[in-house]
C-alpha atoms as a PDB file:
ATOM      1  CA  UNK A   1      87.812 130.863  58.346  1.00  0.00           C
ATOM      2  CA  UNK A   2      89.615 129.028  61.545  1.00  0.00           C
ATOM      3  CA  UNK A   3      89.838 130.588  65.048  1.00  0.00           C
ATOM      4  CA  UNK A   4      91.834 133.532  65.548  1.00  0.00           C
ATOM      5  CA  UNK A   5      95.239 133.489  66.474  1.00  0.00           C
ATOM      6  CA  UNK A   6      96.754 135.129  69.537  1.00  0.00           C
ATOM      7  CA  UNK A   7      99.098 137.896  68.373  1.00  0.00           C
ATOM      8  CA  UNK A   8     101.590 137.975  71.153  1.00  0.00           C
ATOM      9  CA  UNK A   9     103.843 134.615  72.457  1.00  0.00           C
ATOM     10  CA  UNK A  10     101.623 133.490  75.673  1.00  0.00           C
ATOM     11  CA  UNK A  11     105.350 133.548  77.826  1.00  0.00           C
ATOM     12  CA  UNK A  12     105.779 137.460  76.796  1.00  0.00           C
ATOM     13  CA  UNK A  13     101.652 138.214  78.012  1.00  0.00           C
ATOM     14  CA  UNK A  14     102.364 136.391  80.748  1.00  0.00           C
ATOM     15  CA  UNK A  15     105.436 138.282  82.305  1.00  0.00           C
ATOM     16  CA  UNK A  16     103.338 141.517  81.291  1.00  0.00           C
ATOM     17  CA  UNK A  17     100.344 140.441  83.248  1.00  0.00           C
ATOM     18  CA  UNK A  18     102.889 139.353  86.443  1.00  0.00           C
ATOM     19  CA  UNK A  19     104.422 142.661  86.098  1.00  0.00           C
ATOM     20  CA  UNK A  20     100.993 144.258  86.685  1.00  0.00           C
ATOM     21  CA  UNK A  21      99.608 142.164  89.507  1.00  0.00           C
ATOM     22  CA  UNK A  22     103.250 143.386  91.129  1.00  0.00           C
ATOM     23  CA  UNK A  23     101.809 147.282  91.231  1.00  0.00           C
ATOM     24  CA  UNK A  24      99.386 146.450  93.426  1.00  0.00           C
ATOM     25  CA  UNK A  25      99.587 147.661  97.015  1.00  0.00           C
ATOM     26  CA  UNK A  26     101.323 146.346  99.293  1.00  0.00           C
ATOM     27  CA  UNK A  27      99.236 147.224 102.459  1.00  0.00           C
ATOM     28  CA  UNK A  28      95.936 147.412 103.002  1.00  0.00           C
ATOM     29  CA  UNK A  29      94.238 150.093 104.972  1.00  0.00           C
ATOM     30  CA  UNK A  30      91.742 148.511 107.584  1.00  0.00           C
ATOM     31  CA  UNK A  31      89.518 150.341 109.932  1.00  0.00           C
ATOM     32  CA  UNK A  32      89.270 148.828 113.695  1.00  0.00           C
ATOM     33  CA  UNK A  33      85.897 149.498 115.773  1.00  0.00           C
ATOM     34  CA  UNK A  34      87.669 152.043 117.660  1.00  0.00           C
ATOM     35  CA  UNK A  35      87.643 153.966 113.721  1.00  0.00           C
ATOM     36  CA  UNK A  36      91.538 153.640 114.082  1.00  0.00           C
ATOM     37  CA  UNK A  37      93.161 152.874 110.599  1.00  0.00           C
ATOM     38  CA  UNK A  38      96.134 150.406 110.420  1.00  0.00           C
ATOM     39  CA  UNK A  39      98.237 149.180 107.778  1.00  0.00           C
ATOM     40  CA  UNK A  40      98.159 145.364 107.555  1.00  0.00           C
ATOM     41  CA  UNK A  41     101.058 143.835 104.930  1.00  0.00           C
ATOM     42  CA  UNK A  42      99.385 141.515 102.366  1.00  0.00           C
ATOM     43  CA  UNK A  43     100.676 138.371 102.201  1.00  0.00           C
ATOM     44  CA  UNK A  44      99.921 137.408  98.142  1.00  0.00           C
ATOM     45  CA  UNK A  45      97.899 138.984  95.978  1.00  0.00           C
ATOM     46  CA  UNK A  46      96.640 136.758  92.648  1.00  0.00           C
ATOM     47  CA  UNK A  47      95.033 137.915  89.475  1.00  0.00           C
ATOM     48  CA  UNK A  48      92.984 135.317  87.214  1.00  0.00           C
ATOM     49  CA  UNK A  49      92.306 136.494  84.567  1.00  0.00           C
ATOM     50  CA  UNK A  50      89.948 134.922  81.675  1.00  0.00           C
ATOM     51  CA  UNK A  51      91.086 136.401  77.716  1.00  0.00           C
ATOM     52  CA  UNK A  52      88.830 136.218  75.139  1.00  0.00           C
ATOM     53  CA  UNK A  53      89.272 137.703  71.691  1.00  0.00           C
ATOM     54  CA  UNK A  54      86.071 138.454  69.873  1.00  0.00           C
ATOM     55  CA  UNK A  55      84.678 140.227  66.783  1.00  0.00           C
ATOM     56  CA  UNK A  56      83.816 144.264  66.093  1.00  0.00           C
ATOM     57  CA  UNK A  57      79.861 143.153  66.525  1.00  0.00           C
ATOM     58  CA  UNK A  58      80.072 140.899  69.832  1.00  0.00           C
ATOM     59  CA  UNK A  59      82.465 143.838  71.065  1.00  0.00           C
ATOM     60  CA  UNK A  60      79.846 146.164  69.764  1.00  0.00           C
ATOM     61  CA  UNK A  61      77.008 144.437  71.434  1.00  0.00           C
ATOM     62  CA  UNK A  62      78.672 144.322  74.654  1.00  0.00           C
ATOM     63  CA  UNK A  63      79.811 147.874  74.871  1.00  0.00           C
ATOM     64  CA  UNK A  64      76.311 148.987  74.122  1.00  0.00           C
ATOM     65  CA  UNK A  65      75.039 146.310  76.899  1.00  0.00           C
ATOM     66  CA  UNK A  66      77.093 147.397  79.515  1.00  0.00           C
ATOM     67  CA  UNK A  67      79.015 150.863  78.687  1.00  0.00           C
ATOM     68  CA  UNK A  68      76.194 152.489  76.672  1.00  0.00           C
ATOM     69  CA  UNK A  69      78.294 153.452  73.475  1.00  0.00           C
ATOM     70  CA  UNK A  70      77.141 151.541  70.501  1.00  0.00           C
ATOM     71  CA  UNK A  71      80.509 151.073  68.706  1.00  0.00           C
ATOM     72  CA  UNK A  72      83.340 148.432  69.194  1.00  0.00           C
ATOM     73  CA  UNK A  73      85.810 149.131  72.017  1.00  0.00           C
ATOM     74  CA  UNK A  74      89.440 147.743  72.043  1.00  0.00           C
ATOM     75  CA  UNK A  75      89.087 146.345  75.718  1.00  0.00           C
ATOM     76  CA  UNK A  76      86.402 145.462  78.008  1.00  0.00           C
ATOM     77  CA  UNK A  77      87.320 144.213  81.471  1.00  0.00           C
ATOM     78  CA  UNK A  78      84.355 142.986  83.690  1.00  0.00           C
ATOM     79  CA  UNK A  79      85.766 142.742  87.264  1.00  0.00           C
ATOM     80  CA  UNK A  80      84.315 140.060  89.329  1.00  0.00           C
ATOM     81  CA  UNK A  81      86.615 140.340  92.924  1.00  0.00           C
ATOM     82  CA  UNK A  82      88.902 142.893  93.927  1.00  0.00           C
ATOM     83  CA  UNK A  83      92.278 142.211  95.563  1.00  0.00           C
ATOM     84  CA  UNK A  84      94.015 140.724  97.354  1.00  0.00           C
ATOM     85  CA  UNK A  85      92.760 138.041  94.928  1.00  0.00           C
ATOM     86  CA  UNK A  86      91.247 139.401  91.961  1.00  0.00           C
ATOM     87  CA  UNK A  87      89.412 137.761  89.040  1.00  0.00           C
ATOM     88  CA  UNK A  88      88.199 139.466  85.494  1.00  0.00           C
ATOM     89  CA  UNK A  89      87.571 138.507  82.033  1.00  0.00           C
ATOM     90  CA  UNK A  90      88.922 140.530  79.700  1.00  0.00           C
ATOM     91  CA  UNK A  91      87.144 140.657  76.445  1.00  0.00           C
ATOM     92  CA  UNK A  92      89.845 141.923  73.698  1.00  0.00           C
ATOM     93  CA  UNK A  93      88.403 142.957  69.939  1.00  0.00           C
ATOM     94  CA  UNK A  94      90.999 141.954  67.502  1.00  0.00           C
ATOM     95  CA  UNK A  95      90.186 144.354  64.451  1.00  0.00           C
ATOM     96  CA  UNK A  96      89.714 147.152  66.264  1.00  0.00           C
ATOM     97  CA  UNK A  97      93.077 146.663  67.716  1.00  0.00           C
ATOM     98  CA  UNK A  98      94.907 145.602  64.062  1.00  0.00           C
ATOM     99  CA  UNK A  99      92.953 149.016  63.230  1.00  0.00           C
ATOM    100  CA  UNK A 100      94.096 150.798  66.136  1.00  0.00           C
ATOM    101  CA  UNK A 101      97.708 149.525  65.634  1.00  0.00           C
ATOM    102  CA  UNK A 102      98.069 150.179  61.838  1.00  0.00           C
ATOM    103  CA  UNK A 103      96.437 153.974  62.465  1.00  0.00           C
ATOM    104  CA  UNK A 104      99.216 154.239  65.103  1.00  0.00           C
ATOM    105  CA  UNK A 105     102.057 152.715  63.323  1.00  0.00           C
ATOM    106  CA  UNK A 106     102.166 150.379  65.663  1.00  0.00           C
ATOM    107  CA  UNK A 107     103.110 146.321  65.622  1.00  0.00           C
ATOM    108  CA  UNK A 108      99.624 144.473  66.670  1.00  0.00           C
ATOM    109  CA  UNK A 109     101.516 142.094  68.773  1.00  0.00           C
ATOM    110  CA  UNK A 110     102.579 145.089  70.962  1.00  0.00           C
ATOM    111  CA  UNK A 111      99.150 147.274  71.091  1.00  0.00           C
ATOM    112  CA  UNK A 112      97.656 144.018  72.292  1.00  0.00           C
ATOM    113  CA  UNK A 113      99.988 143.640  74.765  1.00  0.00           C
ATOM    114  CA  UNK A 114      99.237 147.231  75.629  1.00  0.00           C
ATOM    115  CA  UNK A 115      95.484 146.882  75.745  1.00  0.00           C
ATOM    116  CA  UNK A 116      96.092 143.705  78.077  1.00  0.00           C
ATOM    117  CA  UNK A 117      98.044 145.525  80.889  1.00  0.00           C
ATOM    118  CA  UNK A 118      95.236 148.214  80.165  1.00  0.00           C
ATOM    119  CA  UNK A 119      92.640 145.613  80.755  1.00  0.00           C
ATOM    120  CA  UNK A 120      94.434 143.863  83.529  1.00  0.00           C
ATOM    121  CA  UNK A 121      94.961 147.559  85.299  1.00  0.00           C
ATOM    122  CA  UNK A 122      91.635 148.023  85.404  1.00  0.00           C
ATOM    123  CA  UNK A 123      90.789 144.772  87.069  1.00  0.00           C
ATOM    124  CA  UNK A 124      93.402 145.473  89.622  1.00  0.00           C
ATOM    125  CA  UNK A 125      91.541 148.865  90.302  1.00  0.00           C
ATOM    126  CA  UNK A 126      93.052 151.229  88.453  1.00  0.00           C
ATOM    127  CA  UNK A 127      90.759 153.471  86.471  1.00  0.00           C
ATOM    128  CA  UNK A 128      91.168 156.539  84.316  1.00  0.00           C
ATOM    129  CA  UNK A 129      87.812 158.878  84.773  1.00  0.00           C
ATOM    130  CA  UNK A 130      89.846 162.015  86.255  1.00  0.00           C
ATOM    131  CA  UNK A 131      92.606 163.073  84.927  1.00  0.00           C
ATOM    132  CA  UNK A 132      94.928 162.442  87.727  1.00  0.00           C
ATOM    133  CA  UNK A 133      93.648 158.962  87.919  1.00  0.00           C
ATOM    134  CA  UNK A 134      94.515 158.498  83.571  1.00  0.00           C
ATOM    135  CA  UNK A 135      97.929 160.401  84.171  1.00  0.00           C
ATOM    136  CA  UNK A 136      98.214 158.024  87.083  1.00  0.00           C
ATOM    137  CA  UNK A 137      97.349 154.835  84.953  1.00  0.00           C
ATOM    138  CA  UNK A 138      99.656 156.039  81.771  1.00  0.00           C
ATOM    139  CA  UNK A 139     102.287 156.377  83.707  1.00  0.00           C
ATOM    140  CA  UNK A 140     102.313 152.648  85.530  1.00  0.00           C
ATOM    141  CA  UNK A 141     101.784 151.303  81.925  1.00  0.00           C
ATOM    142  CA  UNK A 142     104.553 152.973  80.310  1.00  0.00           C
ATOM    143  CA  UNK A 143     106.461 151.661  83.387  1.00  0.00           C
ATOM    144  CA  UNK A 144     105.580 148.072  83.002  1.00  0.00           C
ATOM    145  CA  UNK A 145     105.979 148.011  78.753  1.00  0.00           C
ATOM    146  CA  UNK A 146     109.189 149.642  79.684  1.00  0.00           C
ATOM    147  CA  UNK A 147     110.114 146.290  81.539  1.00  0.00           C
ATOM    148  CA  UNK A 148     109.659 144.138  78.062  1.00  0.00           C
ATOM    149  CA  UNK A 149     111.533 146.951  76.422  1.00  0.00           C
ATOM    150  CA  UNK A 150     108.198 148.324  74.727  1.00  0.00           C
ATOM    151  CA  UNK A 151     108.664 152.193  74.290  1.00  0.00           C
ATOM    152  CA  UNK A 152     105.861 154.665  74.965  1.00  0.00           C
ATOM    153  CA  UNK A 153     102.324 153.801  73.875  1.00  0.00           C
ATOM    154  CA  UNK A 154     101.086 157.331  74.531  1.00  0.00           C
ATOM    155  CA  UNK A 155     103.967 159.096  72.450  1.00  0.00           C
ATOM    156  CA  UNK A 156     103.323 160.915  69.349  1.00  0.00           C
ATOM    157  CA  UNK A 157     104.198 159.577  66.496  1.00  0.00           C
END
């Protein structure tokens, strides 16, 4: 069996990804020695990003390694530098996402695209432990799908 193929067209996971790296802020706070907090405009922010695609047992072995759940996960991101120029692999398990996507209804070309804003989110900070923060995160990537014309991830059925 040859290497896996990537199930999206690198142009359309590209625009996705640039669409992402636009959410973040736009300011930063600082805090002066006087404890005075000012709002400094960023110049640029940049995201590199490494993708890898691997199998249910490396995905396994890695969310047991570093999340604690023994059990393939759809996306791992490991964050390495935070803005304004972020880096992160993101480690992407192609059969649990043809899984995920077929017990969805959903095209795998667009779940992955999905799980790689979800991914790339993450690296840009965005999390999803309280609910606030996941309403928060759902709603920026139904946003940014929205701008490839991908419809609701998160609606039933």
């Amino acid at each position: 069996m040859g290497p896996a193929r990537w199930p999206v067209h690198r142009g359309r996971l590209e625009r996705l990804l640039q669409a992402a790296l636009s959410q973040a802020p736009d300011s930063l706070s600082l805090t002066t020695s006087g404890s005075e907090k000012r709002q400094v405009r960023a110049v640029t922010h940049s995201l590199e990003l490494t993708l890898r695609m691997v199998g249910a047992e490396e995905s396994r072995t890695l969310n047991q390694q570093f999340r604690g759940k023994d059990s393939p996960t759809n996306v791992l991101t490991f964050g390495y530098e935070p803005l304004p120029t972020a880096s992160a692999d993101l480690v992407l398990c192609l059969p649990v996402l043809i899984e995920e996507a077929q017990q969805q209804g959903k095209d795998v070309s667009i779940h992955f695209l999905h799980m790689a804003l979800h991914g790339a989110l993450h690296a840009l900070g965005h999390d999803h432990q309280a609910e606030a923060e996941a309403l928060a995160m759902e709603d920026l990537e139904r946003t940014l799908l929205a701008r490839l014309g991908i419809a609701d991830p998160y609606a039933a059925g």
